[in-house]
N, C-alpha and C. Protein backbone atom coordinates (compact mmCIF):
# COMPACT_ATOMS: atom_id res chain seq x y z
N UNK A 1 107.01 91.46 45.30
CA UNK A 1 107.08 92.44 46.35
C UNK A 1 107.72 93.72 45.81
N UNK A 2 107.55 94.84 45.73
CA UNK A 2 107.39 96.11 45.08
C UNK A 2 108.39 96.86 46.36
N UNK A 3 109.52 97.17 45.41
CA UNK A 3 110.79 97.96 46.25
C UNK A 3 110.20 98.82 47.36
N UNK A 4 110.45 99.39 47.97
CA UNK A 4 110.61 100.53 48.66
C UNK A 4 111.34 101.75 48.29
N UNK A 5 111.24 103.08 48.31
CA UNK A 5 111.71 104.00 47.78
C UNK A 5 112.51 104.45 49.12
N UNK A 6 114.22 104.83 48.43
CA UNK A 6 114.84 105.31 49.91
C UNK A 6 114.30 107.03 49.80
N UNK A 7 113.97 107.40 51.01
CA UNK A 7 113.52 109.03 51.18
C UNK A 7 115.05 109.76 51.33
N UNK A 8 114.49 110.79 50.51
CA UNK A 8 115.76 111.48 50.51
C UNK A 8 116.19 112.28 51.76
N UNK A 9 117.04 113.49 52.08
CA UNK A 9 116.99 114.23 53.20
C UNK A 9 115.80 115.58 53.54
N UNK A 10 115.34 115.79 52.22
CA UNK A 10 114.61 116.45 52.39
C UNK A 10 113.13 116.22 53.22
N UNK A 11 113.23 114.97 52.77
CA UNK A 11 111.96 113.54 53.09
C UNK A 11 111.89 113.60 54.63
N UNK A 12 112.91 112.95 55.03
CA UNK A 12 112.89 112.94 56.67
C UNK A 12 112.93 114.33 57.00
N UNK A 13 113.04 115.17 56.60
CA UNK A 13 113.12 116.52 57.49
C UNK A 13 111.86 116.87 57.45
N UNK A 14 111.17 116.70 56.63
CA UNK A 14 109.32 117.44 56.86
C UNK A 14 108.71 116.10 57.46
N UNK A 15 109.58 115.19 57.45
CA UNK A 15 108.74 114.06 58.18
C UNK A 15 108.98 114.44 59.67
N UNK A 16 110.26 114.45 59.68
CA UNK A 16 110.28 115.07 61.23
C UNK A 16 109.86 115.92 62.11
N UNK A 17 109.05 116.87 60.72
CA UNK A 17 108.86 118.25 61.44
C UNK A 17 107.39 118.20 61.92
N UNK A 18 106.81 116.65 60.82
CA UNK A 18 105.37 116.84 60.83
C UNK A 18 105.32 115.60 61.99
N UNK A 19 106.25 115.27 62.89
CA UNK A 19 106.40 114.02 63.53
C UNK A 19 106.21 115.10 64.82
N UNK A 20 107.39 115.67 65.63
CA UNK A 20 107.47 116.31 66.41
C UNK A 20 107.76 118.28 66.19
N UNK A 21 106.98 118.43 66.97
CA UNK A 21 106.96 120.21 67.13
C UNK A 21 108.07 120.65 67.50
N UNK A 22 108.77 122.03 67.15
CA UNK A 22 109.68 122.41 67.55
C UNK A 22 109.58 122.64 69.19
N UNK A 23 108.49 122.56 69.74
CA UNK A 23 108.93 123.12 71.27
C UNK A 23 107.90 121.88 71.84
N UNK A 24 108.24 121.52 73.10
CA UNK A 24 107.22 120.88 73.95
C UNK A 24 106.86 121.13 75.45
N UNK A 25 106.21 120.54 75.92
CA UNK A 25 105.83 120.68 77.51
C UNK A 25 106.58 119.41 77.91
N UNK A 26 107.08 119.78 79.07
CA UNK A 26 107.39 118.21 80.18
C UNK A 26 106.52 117.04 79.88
N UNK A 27 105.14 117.53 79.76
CA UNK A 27 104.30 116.37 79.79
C UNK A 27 104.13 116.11 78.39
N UNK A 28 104.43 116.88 77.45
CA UNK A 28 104.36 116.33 76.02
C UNK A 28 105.79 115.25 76.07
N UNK A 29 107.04 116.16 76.57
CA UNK A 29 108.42 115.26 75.84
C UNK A 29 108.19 113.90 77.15
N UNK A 30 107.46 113.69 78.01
CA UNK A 30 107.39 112.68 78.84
C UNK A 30 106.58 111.28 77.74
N UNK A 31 105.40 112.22 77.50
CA UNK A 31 104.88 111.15 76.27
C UNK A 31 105.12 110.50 75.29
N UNK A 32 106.17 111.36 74.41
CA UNK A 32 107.51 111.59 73.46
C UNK A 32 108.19 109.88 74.02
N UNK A 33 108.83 110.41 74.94
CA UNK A 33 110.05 108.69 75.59
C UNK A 33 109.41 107.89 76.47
N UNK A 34 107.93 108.16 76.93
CA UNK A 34 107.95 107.21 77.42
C UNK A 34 108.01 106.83 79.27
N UNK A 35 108.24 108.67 79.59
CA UNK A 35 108.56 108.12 81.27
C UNK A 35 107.95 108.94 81.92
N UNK A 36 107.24 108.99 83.35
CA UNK A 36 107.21 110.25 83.84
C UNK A 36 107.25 111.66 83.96
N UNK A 37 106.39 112.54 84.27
CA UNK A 37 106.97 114.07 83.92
C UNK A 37 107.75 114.13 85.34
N UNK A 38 107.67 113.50 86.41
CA UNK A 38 109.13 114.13 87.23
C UNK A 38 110.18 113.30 86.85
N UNK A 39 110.82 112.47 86.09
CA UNK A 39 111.90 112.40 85.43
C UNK A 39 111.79 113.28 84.15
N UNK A 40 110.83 113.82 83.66
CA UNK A 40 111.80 114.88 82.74
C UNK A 40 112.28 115.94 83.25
N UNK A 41 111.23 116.36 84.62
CA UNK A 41 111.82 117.40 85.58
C UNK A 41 113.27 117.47 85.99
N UNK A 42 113.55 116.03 86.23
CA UNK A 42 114.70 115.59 86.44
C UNK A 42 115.95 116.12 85.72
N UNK A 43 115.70 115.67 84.29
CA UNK A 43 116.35 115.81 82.98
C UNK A 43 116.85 117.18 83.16
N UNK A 44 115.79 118.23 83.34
CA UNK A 44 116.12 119.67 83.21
C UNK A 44 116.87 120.08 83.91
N UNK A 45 116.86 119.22 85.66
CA UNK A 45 117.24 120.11 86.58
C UNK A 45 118.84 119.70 86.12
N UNK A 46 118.76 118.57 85.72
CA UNK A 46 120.27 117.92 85.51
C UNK A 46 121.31 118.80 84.01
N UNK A 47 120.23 119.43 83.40
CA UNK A 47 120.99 120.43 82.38
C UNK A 47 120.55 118.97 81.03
N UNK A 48 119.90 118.19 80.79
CA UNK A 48 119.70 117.31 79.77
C UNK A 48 119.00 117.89 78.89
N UNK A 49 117.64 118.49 79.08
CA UNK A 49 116.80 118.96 78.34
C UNK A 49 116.68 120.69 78.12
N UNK A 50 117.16 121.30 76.82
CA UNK A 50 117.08 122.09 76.12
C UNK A 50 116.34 123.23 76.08
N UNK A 51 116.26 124.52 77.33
CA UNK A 51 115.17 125.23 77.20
C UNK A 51 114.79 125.94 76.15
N UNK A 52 113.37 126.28 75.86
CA UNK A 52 112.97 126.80 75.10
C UNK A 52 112.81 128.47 75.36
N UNK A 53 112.08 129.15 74.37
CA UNK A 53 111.98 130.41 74.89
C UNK A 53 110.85 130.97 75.79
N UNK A 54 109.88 130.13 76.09
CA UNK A 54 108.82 130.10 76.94
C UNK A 54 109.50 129.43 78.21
N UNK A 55 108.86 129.79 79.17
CA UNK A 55 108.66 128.81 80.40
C UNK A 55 108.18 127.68 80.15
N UNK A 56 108.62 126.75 80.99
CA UNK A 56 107.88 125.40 81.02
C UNK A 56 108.22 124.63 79.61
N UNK A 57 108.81 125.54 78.34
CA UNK A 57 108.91 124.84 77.35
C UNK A 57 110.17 124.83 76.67
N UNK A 58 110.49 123.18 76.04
CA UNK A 58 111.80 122.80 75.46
C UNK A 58 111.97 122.66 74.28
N UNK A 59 113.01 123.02 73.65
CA UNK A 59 113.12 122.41 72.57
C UNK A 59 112.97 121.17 72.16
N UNK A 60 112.37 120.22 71.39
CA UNK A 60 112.01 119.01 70.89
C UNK A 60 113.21 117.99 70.68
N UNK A 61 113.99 118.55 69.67
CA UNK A 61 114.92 118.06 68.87
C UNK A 61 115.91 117.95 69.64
N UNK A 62 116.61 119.05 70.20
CA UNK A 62 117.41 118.66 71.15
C UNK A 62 117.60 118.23 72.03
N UNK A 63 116.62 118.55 72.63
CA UNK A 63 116.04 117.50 73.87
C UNK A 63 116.04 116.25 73.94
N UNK A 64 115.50 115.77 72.67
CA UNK A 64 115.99 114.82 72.21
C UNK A 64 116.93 113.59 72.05
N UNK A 65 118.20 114.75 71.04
CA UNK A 65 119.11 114.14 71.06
C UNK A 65 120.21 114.07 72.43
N UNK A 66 120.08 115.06 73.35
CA UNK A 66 120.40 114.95 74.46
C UNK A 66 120.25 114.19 75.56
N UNK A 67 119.11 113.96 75.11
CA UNK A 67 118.57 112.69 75.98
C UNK A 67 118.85 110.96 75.79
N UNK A 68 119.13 111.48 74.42
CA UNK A 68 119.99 110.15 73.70
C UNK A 68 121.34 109.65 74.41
N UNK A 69 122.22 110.88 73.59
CA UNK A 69 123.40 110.76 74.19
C UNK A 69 123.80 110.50 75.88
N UNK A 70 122.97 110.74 76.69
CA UNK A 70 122.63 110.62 78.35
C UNK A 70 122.49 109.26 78.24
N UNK A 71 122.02 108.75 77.23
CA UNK A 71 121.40 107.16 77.79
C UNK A 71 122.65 106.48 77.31
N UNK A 72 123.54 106.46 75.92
CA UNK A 72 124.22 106.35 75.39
C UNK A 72 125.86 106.13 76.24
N UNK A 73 125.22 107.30 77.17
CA UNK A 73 126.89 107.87 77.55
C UNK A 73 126.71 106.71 79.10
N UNK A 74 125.42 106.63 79.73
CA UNK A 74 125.25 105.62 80.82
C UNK A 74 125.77 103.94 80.30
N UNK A 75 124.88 103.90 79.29
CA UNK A 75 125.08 102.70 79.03
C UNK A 75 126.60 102.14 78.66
N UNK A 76 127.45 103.35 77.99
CA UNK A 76 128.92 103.22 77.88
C UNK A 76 129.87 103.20 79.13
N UNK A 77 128.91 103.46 80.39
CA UNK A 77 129.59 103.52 81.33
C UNK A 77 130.67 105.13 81.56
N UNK A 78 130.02 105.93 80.63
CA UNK A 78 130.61 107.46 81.28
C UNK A 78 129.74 108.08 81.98
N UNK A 79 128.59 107.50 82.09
CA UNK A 79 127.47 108.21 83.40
C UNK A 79 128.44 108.90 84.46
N UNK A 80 127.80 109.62 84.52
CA UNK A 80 128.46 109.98 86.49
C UNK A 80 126.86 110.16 87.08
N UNK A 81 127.26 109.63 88.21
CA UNK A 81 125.95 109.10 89.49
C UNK A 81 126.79 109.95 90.86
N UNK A 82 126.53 110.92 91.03
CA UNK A 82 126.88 112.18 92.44
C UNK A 82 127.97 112.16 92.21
N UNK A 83 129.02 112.72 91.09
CA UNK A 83 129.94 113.25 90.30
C UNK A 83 130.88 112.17 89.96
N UNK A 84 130.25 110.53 90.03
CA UNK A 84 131.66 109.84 90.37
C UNK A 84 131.14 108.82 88.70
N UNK A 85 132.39 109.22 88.15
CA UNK A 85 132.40 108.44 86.61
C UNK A 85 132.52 106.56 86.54
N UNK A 86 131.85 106.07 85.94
CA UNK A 86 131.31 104.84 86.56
C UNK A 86 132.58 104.11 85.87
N UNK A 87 133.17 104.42 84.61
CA UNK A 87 134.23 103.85 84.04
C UNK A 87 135.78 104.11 85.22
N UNK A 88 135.87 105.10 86.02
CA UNK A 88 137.09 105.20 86.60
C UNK A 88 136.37 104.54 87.67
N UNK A 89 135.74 104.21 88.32
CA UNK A 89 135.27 103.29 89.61
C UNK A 89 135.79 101.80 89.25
N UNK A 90 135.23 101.23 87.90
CA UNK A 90 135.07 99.73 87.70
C UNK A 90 137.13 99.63 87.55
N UNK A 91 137.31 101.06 86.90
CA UNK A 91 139.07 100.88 86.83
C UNK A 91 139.60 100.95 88.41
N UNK A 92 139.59 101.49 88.72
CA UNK A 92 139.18 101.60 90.85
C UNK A 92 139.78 100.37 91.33
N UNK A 93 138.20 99.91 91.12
CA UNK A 93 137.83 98.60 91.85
C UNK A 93 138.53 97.61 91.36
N UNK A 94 139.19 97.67 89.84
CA UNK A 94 139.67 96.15 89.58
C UNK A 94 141.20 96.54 89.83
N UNK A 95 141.50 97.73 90.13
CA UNK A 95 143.09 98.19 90.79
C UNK A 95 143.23 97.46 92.14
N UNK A 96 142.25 97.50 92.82
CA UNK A 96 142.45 97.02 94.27
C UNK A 96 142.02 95.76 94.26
N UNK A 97 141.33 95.13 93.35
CA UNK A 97 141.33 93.86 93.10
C UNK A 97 142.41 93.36 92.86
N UNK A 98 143.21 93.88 91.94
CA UNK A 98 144.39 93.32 91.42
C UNK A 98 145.61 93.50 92.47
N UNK A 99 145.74 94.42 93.13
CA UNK A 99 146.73 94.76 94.55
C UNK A 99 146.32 93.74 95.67
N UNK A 100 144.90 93.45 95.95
CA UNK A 100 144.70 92.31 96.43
C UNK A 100 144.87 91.01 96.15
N UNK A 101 145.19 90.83 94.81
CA UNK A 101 145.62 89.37 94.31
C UNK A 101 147.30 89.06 95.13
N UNK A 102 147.97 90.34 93.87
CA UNK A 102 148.95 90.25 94.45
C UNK A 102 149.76 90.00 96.07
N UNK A 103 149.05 90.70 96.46
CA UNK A 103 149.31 90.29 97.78
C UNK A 103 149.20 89.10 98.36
N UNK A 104 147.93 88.67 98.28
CA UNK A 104 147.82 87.19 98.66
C UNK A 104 149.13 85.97 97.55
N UNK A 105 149.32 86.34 96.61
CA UNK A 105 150.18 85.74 95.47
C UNK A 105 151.57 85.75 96.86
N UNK A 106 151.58 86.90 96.85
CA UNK A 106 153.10 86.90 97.80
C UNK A 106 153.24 86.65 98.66
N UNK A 107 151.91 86.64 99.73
CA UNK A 107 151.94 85.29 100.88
C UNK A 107 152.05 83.95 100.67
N UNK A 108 151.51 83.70 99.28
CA UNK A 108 151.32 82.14 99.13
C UNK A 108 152.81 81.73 98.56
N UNK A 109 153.78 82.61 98.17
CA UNK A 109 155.02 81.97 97.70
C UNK A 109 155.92 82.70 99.02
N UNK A 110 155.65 82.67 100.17
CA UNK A 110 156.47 83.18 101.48
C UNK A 110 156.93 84.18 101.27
N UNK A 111 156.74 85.57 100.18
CA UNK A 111 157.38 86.72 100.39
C UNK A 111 157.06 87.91 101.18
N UNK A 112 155.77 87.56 101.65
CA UNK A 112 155.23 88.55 102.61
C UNK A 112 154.53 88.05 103.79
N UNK A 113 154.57 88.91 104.68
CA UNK A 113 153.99 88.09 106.08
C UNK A 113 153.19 89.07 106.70
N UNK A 114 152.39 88.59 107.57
CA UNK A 114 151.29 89.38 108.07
C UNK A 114 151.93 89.98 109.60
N UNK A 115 151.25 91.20 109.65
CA UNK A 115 151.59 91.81 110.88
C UNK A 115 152.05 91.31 111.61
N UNK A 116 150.78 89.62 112.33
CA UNK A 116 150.75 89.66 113.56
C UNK A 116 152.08 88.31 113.26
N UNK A 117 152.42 87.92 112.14
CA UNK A 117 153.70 87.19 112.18
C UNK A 117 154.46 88.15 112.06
N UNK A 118 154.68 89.01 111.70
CA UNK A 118 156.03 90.28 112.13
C UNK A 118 156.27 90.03 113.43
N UNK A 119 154.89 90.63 114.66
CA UNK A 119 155.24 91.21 115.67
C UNK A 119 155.67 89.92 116.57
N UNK A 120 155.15 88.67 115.84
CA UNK A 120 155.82 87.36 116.85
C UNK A 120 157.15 87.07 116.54
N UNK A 121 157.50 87.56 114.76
CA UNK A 121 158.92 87.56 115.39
C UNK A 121 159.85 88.19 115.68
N UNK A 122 159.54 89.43 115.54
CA UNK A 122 160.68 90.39 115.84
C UNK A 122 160.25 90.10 117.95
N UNK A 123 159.20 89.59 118.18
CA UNK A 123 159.06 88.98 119.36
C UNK A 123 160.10 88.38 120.15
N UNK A 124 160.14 87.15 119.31
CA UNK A 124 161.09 85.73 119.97
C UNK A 124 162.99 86.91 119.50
N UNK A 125 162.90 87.39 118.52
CA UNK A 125 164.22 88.04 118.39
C UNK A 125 164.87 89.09 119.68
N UNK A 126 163.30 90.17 119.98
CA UNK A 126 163.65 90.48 121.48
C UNK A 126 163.91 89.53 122.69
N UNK A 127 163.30 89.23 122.99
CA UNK A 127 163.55 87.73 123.94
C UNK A 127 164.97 87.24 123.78
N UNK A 128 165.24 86.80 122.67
CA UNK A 128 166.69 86.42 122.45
C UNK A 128 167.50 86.97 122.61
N UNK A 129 167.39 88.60 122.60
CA UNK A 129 168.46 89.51 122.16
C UNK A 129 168.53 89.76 123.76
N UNK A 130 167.15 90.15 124.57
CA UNK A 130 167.11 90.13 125.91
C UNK A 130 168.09 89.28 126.71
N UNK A 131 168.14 87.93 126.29
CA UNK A 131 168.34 87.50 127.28
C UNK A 131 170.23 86.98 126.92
N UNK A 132 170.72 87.07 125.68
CA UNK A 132 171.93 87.53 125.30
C UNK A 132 172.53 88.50 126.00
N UNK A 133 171.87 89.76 126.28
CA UNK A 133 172.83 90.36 126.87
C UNK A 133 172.11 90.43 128.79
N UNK A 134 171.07 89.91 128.73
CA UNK A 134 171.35 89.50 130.55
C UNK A 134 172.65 88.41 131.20
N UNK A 135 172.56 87.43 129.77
CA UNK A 135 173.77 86.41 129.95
C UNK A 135 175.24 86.81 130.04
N UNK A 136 175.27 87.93 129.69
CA UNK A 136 176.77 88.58 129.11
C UNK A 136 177.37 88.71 130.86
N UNK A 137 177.34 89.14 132.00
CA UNK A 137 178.03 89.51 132.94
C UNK A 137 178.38 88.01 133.16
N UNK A 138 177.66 86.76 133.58
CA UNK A 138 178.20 85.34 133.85
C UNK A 138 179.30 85.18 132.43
N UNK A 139 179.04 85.18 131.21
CA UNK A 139 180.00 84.66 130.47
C UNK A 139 181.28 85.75 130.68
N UNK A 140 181.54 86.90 131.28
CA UNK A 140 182.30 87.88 131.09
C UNK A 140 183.17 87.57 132.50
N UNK A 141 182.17 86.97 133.30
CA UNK A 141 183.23 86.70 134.87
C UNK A 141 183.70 85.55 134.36
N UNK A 142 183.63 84.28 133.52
CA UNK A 142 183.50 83.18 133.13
C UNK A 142 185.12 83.42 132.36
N UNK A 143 184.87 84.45 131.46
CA UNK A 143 186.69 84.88 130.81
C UNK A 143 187.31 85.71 131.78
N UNK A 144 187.38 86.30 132.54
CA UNK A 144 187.99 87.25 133.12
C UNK A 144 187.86 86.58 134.69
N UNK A 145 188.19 85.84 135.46
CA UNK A 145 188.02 85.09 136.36
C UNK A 145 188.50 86.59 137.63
N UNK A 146 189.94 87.39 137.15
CA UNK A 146 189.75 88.11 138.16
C UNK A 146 188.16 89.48 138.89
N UNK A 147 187.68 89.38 138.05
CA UNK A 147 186.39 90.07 138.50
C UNK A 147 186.07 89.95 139.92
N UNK A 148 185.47 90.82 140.38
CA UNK A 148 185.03 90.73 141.92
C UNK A 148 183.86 91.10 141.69
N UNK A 149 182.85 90.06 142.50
CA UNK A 149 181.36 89.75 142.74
C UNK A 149 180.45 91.52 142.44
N UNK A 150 181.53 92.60 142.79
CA UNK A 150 181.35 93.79 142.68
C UNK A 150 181.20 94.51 141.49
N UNK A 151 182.21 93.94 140.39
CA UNK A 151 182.52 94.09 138.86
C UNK A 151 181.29 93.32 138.66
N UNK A 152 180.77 92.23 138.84
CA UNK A 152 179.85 91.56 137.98
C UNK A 152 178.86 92.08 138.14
N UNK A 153 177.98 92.77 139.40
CA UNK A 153 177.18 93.00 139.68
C UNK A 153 176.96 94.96 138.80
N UNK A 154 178.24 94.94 138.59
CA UNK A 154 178.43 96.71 137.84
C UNK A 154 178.11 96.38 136.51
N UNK A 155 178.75 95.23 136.01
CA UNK A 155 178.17 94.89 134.71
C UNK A 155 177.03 94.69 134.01
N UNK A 156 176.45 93.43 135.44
CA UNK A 156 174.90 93.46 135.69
C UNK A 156 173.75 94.50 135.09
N UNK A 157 174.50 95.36 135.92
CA UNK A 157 173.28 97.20 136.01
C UNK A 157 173.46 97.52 135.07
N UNK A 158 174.68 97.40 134.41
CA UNK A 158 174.89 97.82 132.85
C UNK A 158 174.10 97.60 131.80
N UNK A 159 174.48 96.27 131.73
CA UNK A 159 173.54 95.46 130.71
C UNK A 159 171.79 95.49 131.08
N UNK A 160 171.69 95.74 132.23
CA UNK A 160 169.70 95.89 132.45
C UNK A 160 169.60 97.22 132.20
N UNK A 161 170.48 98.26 132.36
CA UNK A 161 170.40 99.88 131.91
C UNK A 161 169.95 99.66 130.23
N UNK A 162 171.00 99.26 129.10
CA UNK A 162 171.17 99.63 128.37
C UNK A 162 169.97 99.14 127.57
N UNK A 163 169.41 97.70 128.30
CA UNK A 163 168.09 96.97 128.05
C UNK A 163 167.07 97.99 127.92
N UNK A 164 166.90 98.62 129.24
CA UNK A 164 166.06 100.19 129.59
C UNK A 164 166.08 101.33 128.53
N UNK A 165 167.60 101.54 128.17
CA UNK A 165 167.51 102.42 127.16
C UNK A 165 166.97 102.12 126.41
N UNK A 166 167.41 100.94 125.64
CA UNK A 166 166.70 100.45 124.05
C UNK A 166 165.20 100.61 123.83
N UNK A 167 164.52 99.74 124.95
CA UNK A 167 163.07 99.79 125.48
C UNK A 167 162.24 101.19 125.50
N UNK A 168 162.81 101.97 126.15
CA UNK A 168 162.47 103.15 126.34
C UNK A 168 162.55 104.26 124.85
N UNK A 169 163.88 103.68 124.10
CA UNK A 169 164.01 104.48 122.64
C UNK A 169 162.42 103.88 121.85
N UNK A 170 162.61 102.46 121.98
CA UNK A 170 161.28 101.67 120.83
C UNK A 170 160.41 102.27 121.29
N UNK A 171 159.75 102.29 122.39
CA UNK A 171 158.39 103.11 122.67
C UNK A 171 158.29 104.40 122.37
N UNK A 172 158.87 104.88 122.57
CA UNK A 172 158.86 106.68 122.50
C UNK A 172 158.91 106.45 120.61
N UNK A 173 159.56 105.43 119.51
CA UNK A 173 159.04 105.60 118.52
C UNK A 173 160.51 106.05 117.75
N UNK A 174 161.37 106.52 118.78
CA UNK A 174 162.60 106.94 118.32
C UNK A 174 163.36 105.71 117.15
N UNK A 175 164.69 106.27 117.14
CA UNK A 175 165.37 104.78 115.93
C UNK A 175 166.41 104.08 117.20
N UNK A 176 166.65 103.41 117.01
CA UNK A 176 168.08 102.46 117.51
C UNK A 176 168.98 102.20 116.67
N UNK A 177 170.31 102.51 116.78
CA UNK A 177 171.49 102.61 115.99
C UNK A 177 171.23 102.54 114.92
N UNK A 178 171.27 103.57 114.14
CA UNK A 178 171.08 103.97 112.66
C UNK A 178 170.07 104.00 112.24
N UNK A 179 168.77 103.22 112.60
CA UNK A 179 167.33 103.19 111.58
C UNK A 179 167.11 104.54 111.69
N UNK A 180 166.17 105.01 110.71
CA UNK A 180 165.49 106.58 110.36
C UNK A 180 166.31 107.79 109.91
N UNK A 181 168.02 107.06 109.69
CA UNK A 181 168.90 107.98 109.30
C UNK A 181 169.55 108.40 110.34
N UNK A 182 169.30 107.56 111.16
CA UNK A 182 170.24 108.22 112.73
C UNK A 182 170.58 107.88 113.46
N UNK A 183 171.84 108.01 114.88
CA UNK A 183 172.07 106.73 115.60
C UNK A 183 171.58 107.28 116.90
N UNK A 184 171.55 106.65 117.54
CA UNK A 184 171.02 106.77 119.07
C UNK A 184 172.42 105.94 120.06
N UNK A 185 172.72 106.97 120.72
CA UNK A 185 173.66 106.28 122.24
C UNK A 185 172.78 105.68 123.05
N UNK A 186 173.85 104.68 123.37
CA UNK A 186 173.04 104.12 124.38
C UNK A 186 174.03 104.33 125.36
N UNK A 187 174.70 105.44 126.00
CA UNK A 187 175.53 105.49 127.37
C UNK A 187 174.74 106.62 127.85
N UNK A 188 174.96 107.07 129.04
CA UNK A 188 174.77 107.58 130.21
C UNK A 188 175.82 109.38 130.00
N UNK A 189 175.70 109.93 128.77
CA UNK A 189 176.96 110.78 128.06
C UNK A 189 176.82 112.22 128.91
């Protein structure tokens, strides 16, 4: 079997020249790769393909290699598809993949809890706390035996006032003693 001769640079360059023309038509460089002339239309409108100094006509070579590097740069995943780079998406997507692991990771070892277990228990804690201080005027006549039915009933209004206040601060969104950097009275000032 009889070597092959390597071509030098001079070799490929008149090969190239006698391969493809310096300028082409859409419908020549379509024939050229292989696809459609409205995807080379495409190419142009997208800035891929190389105008020439005629209308309608491109440079060959560059066109070319531009068209290379386009396929090159997709397949590497630096495409952008309606300005959005396909390599910072898949980094994106496996960010919030991974924030989603975690999360579930920290429910499954009890460090985090879901809303609607928040709001049941800071729930049963109102309730409790409610009814702590509705209890307070009986345990307060209970130490103080001199009280009159009059005192208890002043205490009473007290303790359902200050209930009102608190209630009335949480909704409106305000803080209760100290949260948000601030305290809130709860008297009548």
């Amino acid at each position: 079997m009889p070597k092959k001769k390597q071509a030098t640079d001079d070799q490929v360059q008149v090969g190239r020249r006698d391969l493809l023309s310096e300028t082409c038509t859409a419908a020549e460089f379509s024939n050229l790769i292989g696809v459609a002339i409205r995807n080379v239309r495409d190419l142009a409108a997208k800035g891929i393909m190389v105008p020439g100094k005629k209308r309608g006509e491109f440079l060959t070579g560059p066109s070319l290699l531009a068209y290379v590097e386009d396929l090159r740069n997709k397949a590497a995943g630096r495409a952008t598809a309606n300005g959005v780079n396909l390599a910072d998406e898949r980094a994106l997507l496996a960010r919030e993949q991974r924030i989603e692991q975690e999360r579930k990771n920290k429910v499954a070892a009890g460090e985090m809890i879901s809303v609607d277990e928040a709001k049941e228990g800071w729930s049963r804690i109102g309730a409790a706390f409610r009814s702590a201080v509705l209890g307070l005027p009986s345990r307060i006549r209970a130490v103080v035996p001199s009280l009159t039915p009059h005192d208890g009933q002043a205490i009473a209004e007290q303790c359902r006032e200050v209930l009102g206040l608190v209630a009335d601060e949480l909704e409106s969104g305000g803080a209760v003693a100290g949260s948000a950097g601030r305290e809130t009275e709860l008297t009548d000032a």
